[in-house]
N, C-alpha and C. Protein backbone atom coordinates (compact mmCIF):
# COMPACT_ATOMS: atom_id res chain seq x y z
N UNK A 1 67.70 19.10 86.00
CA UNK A 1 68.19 18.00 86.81
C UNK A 1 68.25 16.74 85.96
N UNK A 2 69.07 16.02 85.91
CA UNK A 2 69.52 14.60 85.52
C UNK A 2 69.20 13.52 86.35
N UNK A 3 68.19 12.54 85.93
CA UNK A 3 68.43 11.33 87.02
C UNK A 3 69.03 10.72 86.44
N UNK A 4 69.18 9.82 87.12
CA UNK A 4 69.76 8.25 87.16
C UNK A 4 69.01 7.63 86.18
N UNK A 5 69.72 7.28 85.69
CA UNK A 5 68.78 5.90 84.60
C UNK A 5 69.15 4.15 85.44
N UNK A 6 68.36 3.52 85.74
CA UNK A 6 68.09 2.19 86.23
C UNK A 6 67.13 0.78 85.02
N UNK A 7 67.43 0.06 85.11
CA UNK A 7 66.97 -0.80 84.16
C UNK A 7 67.11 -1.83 84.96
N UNK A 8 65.88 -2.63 85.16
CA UNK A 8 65.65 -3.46 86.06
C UNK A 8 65.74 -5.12 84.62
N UNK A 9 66.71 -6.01 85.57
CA UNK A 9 67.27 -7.04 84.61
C UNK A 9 66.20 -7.66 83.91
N UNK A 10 64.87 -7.65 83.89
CA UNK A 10 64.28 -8.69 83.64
C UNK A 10 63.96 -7.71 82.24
N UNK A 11 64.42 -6.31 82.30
CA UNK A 11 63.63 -5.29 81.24
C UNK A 11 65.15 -5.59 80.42
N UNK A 12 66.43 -5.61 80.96
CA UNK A 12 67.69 -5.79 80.05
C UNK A 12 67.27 -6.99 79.46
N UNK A 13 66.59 -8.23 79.54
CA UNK A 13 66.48 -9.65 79.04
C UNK A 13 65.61 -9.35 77.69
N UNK A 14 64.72 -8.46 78.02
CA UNK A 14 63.75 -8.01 77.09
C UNK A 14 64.73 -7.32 76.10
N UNK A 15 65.29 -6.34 76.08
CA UNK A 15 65.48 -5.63 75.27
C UNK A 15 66.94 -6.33 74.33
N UNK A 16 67.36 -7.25 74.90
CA UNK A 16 68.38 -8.74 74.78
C UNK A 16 67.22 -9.15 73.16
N UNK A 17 66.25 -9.79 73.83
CA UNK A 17 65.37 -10.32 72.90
C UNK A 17 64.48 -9.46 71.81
N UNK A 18 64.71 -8.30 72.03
CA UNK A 18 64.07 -7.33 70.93
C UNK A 18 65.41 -7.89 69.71
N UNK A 19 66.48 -7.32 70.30
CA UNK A 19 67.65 -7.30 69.50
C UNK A 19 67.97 -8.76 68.34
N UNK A 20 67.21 -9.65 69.27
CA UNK A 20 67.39 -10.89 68.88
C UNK A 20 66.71 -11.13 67.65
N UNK A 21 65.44 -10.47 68.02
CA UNK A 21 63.94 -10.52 67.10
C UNK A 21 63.95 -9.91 65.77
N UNK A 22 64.69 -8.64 65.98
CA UNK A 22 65.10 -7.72 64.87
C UNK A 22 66.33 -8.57 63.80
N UNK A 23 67.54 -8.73 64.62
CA UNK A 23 68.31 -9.30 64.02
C UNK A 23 68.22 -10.40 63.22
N UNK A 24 67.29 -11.47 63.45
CA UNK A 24 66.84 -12.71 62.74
C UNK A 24 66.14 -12.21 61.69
N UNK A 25 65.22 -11.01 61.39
CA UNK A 25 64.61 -10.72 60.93
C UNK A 25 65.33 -9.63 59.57
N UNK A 26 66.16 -8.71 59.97
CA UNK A 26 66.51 -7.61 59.07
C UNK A 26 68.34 -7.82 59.47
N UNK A 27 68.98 -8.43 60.04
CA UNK A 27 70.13 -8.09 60.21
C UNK A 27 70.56 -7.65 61.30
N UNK A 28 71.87 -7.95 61.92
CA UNK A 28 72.50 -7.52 62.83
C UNK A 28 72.37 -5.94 63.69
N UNK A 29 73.43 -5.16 62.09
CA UNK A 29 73.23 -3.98 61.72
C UNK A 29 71.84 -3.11 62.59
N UNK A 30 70.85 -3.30 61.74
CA UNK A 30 69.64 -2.53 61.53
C UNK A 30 69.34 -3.06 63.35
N UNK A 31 69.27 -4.32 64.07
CA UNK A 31 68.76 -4.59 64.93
C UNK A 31 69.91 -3.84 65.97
N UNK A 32 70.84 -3.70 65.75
CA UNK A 32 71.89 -2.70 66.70
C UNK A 32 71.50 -0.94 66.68
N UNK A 33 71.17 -0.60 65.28
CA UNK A 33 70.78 0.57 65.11
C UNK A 33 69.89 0.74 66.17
N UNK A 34 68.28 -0.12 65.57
CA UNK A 34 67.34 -0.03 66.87
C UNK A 34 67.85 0.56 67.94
N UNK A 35 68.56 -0.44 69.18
CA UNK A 35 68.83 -0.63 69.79
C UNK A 35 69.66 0.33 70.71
N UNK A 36 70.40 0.85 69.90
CA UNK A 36 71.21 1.57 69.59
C UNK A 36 70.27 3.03 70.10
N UNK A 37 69.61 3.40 69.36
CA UNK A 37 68.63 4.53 69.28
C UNK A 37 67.49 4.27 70.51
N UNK A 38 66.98 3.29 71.24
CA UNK A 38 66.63 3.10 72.30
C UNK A 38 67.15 3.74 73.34
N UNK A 39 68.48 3.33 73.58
CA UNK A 39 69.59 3.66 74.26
C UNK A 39 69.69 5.66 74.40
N UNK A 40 69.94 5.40 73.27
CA UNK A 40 69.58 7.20 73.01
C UNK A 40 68.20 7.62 73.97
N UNK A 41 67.46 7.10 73.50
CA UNK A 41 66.02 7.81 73.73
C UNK A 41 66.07 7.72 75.46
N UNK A 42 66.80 6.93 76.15
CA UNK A 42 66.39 6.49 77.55
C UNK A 42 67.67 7.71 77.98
N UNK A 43 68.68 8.08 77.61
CA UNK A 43 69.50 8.93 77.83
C UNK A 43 69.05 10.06 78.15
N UNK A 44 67.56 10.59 76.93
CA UNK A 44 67.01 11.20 76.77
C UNK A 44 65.99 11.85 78.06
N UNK A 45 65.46 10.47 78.14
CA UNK A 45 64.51 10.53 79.07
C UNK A 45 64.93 11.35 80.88
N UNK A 46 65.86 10.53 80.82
CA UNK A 46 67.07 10.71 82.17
C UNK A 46 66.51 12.33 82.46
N UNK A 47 66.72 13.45 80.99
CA UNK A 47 66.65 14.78 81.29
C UNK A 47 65.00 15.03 81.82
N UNK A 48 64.32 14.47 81.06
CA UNK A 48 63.02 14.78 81.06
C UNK A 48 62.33 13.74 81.06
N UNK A 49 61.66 12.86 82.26
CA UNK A 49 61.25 11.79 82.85
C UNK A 49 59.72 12.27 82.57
N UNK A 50 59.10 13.13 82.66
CA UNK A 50 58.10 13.30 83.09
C UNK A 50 56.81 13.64 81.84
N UNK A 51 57.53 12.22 80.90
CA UNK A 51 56.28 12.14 79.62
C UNK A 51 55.84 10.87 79.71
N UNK A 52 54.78 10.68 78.70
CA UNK A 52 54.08 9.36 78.38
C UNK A 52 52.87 9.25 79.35
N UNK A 53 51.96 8.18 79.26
CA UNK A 53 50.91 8.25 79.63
C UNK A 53 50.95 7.81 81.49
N UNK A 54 50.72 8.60 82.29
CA UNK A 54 50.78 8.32 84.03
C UNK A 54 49.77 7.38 84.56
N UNK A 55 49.80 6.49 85.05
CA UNK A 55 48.61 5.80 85.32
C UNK A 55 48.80 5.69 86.86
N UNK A 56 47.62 6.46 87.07
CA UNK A 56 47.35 7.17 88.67
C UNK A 56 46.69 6.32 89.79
N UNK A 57 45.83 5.35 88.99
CA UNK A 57 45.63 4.00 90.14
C UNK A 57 45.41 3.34 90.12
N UNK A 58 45.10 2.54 90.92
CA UNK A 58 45.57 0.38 90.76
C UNK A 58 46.54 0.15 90.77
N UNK A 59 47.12 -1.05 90.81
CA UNK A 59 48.04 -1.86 90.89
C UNK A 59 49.63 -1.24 90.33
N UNK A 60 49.10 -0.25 89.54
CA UNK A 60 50.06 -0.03 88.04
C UNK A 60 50.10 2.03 89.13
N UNK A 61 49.84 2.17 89.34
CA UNK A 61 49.42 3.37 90.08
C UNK A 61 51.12 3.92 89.77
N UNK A 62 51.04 5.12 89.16
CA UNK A 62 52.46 5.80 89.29
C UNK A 62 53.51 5.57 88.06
N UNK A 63 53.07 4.10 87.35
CA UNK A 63 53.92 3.66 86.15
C UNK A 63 53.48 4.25 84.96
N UNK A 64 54.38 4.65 84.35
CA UNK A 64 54.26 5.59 83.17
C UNK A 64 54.26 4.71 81.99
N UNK A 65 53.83 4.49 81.06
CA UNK A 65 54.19 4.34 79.47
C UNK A 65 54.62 5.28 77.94
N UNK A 66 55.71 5.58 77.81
CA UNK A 66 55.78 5.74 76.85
C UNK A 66 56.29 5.10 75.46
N UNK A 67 55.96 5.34 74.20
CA UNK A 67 56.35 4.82 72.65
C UNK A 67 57.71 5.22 72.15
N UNK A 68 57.73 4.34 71.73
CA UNK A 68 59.39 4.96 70.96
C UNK A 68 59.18 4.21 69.73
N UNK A 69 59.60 4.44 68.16
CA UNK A 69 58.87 4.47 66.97
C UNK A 69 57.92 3.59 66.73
N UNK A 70 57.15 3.78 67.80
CA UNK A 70 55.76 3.45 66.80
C UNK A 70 55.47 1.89 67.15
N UNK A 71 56.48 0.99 67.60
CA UNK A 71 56.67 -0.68 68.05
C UNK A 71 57.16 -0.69 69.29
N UNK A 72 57.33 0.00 69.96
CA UNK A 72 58.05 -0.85 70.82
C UNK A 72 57.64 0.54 72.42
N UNK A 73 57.04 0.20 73.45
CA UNK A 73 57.02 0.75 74.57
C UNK A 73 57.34 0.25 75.45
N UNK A 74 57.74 1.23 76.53
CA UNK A 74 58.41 1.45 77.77
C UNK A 74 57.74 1.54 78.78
N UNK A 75 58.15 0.63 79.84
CA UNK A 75 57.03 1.08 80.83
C UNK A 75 58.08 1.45 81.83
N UNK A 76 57.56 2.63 82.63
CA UNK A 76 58.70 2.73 83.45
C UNK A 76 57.96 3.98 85.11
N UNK A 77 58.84 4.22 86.10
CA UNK A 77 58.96 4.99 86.81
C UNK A 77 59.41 5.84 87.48
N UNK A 78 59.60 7.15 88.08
CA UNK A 78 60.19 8.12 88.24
C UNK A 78 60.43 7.98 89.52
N UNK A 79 61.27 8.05 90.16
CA UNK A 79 61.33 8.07 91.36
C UNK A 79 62.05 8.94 92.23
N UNK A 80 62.37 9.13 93.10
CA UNK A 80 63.02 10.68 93.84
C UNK A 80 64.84 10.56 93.09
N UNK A 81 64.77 11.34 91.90
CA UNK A 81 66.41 11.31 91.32
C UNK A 81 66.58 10.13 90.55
N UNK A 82 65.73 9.09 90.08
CA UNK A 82 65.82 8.43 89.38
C UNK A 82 64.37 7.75 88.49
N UNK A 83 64.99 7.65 87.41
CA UNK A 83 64.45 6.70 85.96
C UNK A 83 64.14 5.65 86.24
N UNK A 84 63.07 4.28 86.53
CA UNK A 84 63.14 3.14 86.74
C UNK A 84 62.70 2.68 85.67
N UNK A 85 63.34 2.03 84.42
CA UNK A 85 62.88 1.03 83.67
C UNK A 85 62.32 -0.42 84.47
N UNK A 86 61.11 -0.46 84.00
CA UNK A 86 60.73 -1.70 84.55
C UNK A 86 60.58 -2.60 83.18
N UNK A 87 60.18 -2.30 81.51
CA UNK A 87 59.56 -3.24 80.93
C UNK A 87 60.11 -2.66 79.63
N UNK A 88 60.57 -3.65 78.28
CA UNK A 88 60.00 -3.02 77.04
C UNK A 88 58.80 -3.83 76.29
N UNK A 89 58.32 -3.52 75.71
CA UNK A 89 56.76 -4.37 74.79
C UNK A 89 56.74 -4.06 73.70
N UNK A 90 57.68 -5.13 72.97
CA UNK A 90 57.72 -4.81 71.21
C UNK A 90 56.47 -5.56 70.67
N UNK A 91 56.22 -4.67 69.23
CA UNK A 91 55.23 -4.95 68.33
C UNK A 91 54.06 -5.81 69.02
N UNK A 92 53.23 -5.00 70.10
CA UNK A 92 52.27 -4.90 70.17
C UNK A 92 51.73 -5.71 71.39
N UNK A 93 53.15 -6.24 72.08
CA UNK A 93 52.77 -7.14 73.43
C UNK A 93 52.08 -6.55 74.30
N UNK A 94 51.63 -6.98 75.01
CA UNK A 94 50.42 -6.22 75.99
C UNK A 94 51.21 -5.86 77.20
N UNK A 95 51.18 -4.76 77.70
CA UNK A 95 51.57 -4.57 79.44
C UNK A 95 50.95 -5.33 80.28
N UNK A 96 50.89 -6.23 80.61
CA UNK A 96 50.23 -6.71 81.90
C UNK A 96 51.00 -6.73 83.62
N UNK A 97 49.70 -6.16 84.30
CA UNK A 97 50.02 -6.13 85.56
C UNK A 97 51.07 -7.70 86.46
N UNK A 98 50.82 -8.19 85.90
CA UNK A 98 51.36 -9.57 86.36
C UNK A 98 52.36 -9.52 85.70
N UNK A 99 53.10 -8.90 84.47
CA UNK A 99 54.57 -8.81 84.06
C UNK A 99 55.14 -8.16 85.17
N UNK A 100 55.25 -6.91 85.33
CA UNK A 100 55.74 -6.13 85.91
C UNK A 100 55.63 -6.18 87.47
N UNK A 101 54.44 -6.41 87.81
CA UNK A 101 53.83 -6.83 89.49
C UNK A 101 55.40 -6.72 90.50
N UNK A 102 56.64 -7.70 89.93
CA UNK A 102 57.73 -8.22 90.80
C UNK A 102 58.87 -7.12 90.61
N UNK A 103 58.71 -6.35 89.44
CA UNK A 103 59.44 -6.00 89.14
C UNK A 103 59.78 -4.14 89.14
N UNK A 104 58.38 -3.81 90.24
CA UNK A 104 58.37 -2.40 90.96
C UNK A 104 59.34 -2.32 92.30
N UNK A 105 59.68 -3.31 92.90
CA UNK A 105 60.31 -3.09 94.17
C UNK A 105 62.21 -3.44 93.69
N UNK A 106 62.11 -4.57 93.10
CA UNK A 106 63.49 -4.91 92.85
C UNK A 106 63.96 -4.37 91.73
N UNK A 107 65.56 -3.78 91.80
CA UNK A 107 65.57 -3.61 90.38
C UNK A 107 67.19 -3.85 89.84
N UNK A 108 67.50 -3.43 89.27
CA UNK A 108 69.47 -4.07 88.80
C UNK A 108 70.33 -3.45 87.54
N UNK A 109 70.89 -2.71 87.24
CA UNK A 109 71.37 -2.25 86.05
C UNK A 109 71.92 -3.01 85.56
């Protein structure tokens, strides 16, 4: 089965600013590649939703995390036929419950 992939806007702003971060840093190029290969990996996911670490209760109850090379994670949720990106957290930003808190109910491709 295939879900839906969803990306909730505040996680597109993020991944806006990864691109940004990279690019100032190594080049256009290389920060599109990234980016690029993100894209891939969430395509990916669509088939097989059901990796990365599950966090079963509190606040966060049900939201998954997984890594993608090594900098940069995903926080996200599965839901009946669909993928919910809620977050990305490059080089080493912290998940916090208060990022995401608003951003389990609403969401926006």
């Amino acid at each position: 089965m295939s879900y839906s992939l969803v990306i909730h806007k505040a996680a597109v702003a993020e991944l806006e600013a990864i691109y940004d971060y990279i690019a100032d840093r190594a080049g256009p190029d290389v920060a599109w590649a990234y980016i690029d290969g993100v894209r891939r990996f969430l395509t990916a996911l669509r088939e097989y939703p059901e990796r990365g670490t599950l966090r079963v209760s509190g606040p966060a109850a049900g939201l998954r995390v997984v890594g993608y090379r090594r900098r940069l994670s995903i926080a996200f949720k599965v839901g009946t036929g669909s993928v919910i990106v809620l977050g990305f957290f490059y080089a080493g930003r912290n998940i916090e419950k208060t990022v995401l808190s608003g951003r389990q109910t609403s969401t926006s491709e």
